[in-house]
N, C-alpha and C. Protein backbone atom coordinates (compact mmCIF):
# COMPACT_ATOMS: atom_id res chain seq x y z
N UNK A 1 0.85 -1.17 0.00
CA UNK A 1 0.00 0.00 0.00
C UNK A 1 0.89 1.23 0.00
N UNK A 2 0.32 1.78 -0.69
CA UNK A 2 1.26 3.45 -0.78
C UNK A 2 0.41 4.14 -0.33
N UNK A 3 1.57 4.96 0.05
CA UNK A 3 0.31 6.58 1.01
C UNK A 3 1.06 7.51 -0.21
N UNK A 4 0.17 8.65 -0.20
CA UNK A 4 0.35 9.51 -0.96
C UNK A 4 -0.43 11.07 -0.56
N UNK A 5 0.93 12.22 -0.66
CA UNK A 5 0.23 13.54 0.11
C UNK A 5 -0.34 14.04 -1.05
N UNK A 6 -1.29 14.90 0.15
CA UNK A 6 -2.33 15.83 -0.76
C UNK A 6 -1.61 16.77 -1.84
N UNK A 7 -0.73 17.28 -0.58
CA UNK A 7 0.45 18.06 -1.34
C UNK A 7 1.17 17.37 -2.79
N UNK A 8 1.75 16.49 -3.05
CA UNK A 8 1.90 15.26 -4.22
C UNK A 8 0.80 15.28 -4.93
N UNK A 9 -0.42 14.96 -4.79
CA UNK A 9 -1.69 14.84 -5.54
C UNK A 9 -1.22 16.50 -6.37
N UNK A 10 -1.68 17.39 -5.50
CA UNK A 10 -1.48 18.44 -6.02
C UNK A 10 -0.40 19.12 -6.80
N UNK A 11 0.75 18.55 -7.06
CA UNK A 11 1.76 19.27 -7.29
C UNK A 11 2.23 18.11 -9.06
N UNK A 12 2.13 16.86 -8.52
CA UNK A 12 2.46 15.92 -9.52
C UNK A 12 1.28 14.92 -9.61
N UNK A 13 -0.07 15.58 -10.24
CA UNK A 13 -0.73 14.50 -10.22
C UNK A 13 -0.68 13.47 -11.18
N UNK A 14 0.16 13.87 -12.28
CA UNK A 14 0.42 12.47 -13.12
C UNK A 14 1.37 11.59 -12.58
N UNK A 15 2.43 11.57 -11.90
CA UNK A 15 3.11 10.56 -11.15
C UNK A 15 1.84 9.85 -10.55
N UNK A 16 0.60 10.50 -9.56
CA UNK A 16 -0.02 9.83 -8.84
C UNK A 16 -0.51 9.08 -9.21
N UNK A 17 -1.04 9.38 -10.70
CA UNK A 17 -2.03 8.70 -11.38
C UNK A 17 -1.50 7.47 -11.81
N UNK A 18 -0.08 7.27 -12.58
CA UNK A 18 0.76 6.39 -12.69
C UNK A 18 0.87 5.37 -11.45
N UNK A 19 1.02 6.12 -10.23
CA UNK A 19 1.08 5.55 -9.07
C UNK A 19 -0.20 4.49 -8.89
N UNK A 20 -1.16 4.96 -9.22
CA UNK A 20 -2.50 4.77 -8.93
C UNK A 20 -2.65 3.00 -9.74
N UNK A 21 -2.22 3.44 -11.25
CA UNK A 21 -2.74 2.12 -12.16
C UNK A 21 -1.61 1.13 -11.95
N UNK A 22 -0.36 1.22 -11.23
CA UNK A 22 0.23 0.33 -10.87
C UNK A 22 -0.15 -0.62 -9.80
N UNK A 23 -0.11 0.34 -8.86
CA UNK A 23 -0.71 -0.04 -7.50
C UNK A 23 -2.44 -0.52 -7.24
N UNK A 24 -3.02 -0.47 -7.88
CA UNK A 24 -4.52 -0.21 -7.81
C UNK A 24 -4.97 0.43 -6.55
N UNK A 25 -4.04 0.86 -5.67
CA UNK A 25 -4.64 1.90 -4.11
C UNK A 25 -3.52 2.53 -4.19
N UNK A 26 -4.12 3.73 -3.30
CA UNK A 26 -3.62 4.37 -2.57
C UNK A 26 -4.16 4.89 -1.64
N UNK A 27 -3.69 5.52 -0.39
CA UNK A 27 -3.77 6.05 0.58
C UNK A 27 -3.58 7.47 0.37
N UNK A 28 -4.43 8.60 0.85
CA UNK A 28 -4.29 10.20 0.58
C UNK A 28 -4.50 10.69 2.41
N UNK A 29 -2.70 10.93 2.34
CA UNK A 29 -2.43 11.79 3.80
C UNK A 29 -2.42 13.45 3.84
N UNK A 30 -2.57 13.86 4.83
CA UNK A 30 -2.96 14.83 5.23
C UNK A 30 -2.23 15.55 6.11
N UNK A 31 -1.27 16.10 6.11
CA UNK A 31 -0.49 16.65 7.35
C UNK A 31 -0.02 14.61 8.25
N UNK A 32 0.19 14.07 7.32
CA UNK A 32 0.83 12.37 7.20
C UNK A 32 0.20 11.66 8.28
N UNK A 33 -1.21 12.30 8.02
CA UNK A 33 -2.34 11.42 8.77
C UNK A 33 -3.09 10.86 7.36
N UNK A 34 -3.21 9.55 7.39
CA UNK A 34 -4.07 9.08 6.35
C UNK A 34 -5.87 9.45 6.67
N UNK A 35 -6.37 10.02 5.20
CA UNK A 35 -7.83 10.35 5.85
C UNK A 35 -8.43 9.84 4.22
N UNK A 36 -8.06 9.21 3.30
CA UNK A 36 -8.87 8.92 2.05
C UNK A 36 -8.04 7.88 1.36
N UNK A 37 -8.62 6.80 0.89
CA UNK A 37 -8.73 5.71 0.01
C UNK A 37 -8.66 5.94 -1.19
N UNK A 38 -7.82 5.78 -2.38
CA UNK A 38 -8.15 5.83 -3.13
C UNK A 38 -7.44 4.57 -4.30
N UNK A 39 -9.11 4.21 -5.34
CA UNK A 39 -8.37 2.96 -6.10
C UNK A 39 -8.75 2.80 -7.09
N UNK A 40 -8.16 1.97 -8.16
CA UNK A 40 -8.78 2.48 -9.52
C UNK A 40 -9.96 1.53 -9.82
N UNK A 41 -10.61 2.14 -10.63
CA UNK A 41 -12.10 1.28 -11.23
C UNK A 41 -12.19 1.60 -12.74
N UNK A 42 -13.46 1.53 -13.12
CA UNK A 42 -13.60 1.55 -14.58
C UNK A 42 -15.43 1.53 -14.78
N UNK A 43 -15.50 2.15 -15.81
CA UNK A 43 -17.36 1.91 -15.74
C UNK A 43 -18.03 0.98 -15.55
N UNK A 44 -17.20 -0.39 -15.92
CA UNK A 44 -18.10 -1.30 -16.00
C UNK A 44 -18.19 -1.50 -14.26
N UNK A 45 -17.21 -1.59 -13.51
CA UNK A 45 -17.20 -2.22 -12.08
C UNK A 45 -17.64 -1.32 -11.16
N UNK A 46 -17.66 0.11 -11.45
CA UNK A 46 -18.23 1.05 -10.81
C UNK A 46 -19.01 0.48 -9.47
N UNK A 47 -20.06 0.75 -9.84
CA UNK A 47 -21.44 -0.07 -8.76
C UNK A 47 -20.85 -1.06 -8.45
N UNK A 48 -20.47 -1.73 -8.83
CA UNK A 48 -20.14 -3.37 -7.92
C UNK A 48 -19.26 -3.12 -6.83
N UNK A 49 -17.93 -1.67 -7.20
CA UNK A 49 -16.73 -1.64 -6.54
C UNK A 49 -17.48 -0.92 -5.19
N UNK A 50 -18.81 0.19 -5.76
CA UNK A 50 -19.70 1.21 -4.30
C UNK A 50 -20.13 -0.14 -3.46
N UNK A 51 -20.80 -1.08 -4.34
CA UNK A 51 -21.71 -1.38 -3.36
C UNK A 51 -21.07 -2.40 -2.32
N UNK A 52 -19.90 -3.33 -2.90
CA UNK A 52 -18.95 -3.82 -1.89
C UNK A 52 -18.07 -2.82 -0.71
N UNK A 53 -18.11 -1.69 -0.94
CA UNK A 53 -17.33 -0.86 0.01
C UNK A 53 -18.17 -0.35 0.82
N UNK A 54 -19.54 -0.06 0.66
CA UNK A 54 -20.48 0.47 1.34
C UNK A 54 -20.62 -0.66 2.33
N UNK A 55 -20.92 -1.89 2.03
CA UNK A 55 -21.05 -3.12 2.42
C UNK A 55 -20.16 -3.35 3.47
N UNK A 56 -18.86 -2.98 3.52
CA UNK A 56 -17.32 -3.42 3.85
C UNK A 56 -17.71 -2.11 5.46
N UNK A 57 -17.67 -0.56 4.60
CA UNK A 57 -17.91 0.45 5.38
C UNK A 57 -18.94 -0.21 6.74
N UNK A 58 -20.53 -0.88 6.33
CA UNK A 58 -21.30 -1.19 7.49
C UNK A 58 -21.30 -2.09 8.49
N UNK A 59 -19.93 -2.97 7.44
CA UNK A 59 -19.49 -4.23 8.79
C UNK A 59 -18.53 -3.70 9.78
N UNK A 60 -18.30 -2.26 9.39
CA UNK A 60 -16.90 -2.06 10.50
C UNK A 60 -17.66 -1.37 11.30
N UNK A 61 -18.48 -0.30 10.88
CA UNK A 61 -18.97 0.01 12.11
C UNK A 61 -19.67 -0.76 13.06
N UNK A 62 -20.76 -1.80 12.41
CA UNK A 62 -21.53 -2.86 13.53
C UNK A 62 -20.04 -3.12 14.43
N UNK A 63 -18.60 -3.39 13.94
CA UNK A 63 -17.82 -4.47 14.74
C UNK A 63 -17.51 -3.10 15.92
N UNK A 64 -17.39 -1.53 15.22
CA UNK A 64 -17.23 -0.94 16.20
C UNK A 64 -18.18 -0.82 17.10
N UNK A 65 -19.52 -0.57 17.13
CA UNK A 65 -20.11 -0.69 18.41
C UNK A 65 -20.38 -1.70 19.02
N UNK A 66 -20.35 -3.31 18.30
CA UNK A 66 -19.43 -4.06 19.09
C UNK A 66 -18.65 -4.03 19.88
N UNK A 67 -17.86 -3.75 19.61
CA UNK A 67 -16.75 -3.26 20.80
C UNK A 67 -16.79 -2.56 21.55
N UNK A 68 -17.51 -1.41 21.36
CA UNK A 68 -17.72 0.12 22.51
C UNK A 68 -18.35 -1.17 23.03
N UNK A 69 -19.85 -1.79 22.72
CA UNK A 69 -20.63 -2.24 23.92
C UNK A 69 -19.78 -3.29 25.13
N UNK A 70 -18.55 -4.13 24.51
CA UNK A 70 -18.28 -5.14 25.42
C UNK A 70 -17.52 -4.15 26.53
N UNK A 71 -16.60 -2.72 25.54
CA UNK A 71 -15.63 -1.99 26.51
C UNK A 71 -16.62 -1.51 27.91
N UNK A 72 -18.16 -1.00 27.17
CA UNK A 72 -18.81 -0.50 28.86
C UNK A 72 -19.30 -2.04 29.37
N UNK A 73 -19.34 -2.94 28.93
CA UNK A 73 -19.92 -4.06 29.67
C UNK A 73 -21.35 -4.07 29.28
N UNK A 74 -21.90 -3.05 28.15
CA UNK A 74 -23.47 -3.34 27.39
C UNK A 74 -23.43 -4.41 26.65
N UNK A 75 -22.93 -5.50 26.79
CA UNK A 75 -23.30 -6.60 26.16
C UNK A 75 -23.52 -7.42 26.93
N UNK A 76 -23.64 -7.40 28.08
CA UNK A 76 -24.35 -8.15 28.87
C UNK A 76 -25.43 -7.83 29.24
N UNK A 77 -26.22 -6.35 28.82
CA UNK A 77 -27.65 -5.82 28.85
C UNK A 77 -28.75 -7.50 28.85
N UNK A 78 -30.03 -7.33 29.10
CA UNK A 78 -30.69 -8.50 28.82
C UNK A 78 -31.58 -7.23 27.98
N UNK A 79 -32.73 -8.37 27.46
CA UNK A 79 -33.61 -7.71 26.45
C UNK A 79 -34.56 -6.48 27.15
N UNK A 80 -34.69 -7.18 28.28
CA UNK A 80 -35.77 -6.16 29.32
C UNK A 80 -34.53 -4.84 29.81
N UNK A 81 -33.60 -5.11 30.06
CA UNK A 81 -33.14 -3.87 30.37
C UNK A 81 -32.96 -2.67 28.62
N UNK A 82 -32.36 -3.52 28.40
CA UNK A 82 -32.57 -3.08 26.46
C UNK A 82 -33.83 -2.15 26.24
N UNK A 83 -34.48 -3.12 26.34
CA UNK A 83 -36.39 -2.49 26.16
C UNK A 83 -36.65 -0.93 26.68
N UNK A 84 -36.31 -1.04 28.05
CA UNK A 84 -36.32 0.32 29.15
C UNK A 84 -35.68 1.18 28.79
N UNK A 85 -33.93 0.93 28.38
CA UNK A 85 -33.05 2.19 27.66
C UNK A 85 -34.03 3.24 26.55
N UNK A 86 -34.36 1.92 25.15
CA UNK A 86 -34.86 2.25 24.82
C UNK A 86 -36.12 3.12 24.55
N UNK A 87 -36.79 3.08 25.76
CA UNK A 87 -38.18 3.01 26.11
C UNK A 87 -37.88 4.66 26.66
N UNK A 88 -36.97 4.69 27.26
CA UNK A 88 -36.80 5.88 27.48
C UNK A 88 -36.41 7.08 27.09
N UNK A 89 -34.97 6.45 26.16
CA UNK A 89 -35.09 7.44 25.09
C UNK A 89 -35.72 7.77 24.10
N UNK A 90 -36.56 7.27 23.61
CA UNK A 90 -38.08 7.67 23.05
C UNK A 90 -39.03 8.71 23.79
N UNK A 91 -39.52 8.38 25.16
CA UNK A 91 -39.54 9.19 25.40
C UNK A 91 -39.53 10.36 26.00
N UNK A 92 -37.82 10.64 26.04
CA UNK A 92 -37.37 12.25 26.02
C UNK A 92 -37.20 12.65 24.63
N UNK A 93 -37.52 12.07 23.76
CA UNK A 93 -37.58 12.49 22.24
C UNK A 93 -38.93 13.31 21.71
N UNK A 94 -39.91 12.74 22.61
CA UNK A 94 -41.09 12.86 22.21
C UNK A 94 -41.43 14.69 22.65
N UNK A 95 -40.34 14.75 23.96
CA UNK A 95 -40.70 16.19 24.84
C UNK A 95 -40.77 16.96 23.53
């Protein structure tokens, strides 16, 4: 995997691009914090390449609040206490 600065994008973006169809990723840093993905596609794979990443994107978050819940110990909630959280924040929603 290559990282690659914004600054670079900006200055030599045909190296990047070169960079790009070799590599099929890259990484786009930011003050050499990585904050964007980037990889090559083509029309035909377009949609197939969104809808697997969108896909990819919703399993990480479920695994992250997975995890927040075991870090406070909410995964040992039962359904009835579940129910009540819920029950309640509804309604102070409703105020």
């Amino acid at each position: 995997m290559q990282f690659v600065s914004v600054r670079d994008l900006r200055i030599r973006p045909g190296a990047v691009w070169q960079s790009l169809k070799k590599g099929k990723e890259l990484i786009l840093t930011s003050r050499g914090k990585p904050f964007a993905l980037m990889v090559e596609t083509d029309e035909l794979h377009l949609e197939q390449l969104l809808t697997e990443w969108r896909r990819v994107q919703a399993k990480v978050a479920v695994s992250r609040v997975r995890e927040r819940a075991q870090r406070l110990g909410l995964d040992q909630l039962s359904h009835e206490e579940i129910d009540k959280i819920v029950h309640k924040a509804r309604s102070k929603r409703k105020r």
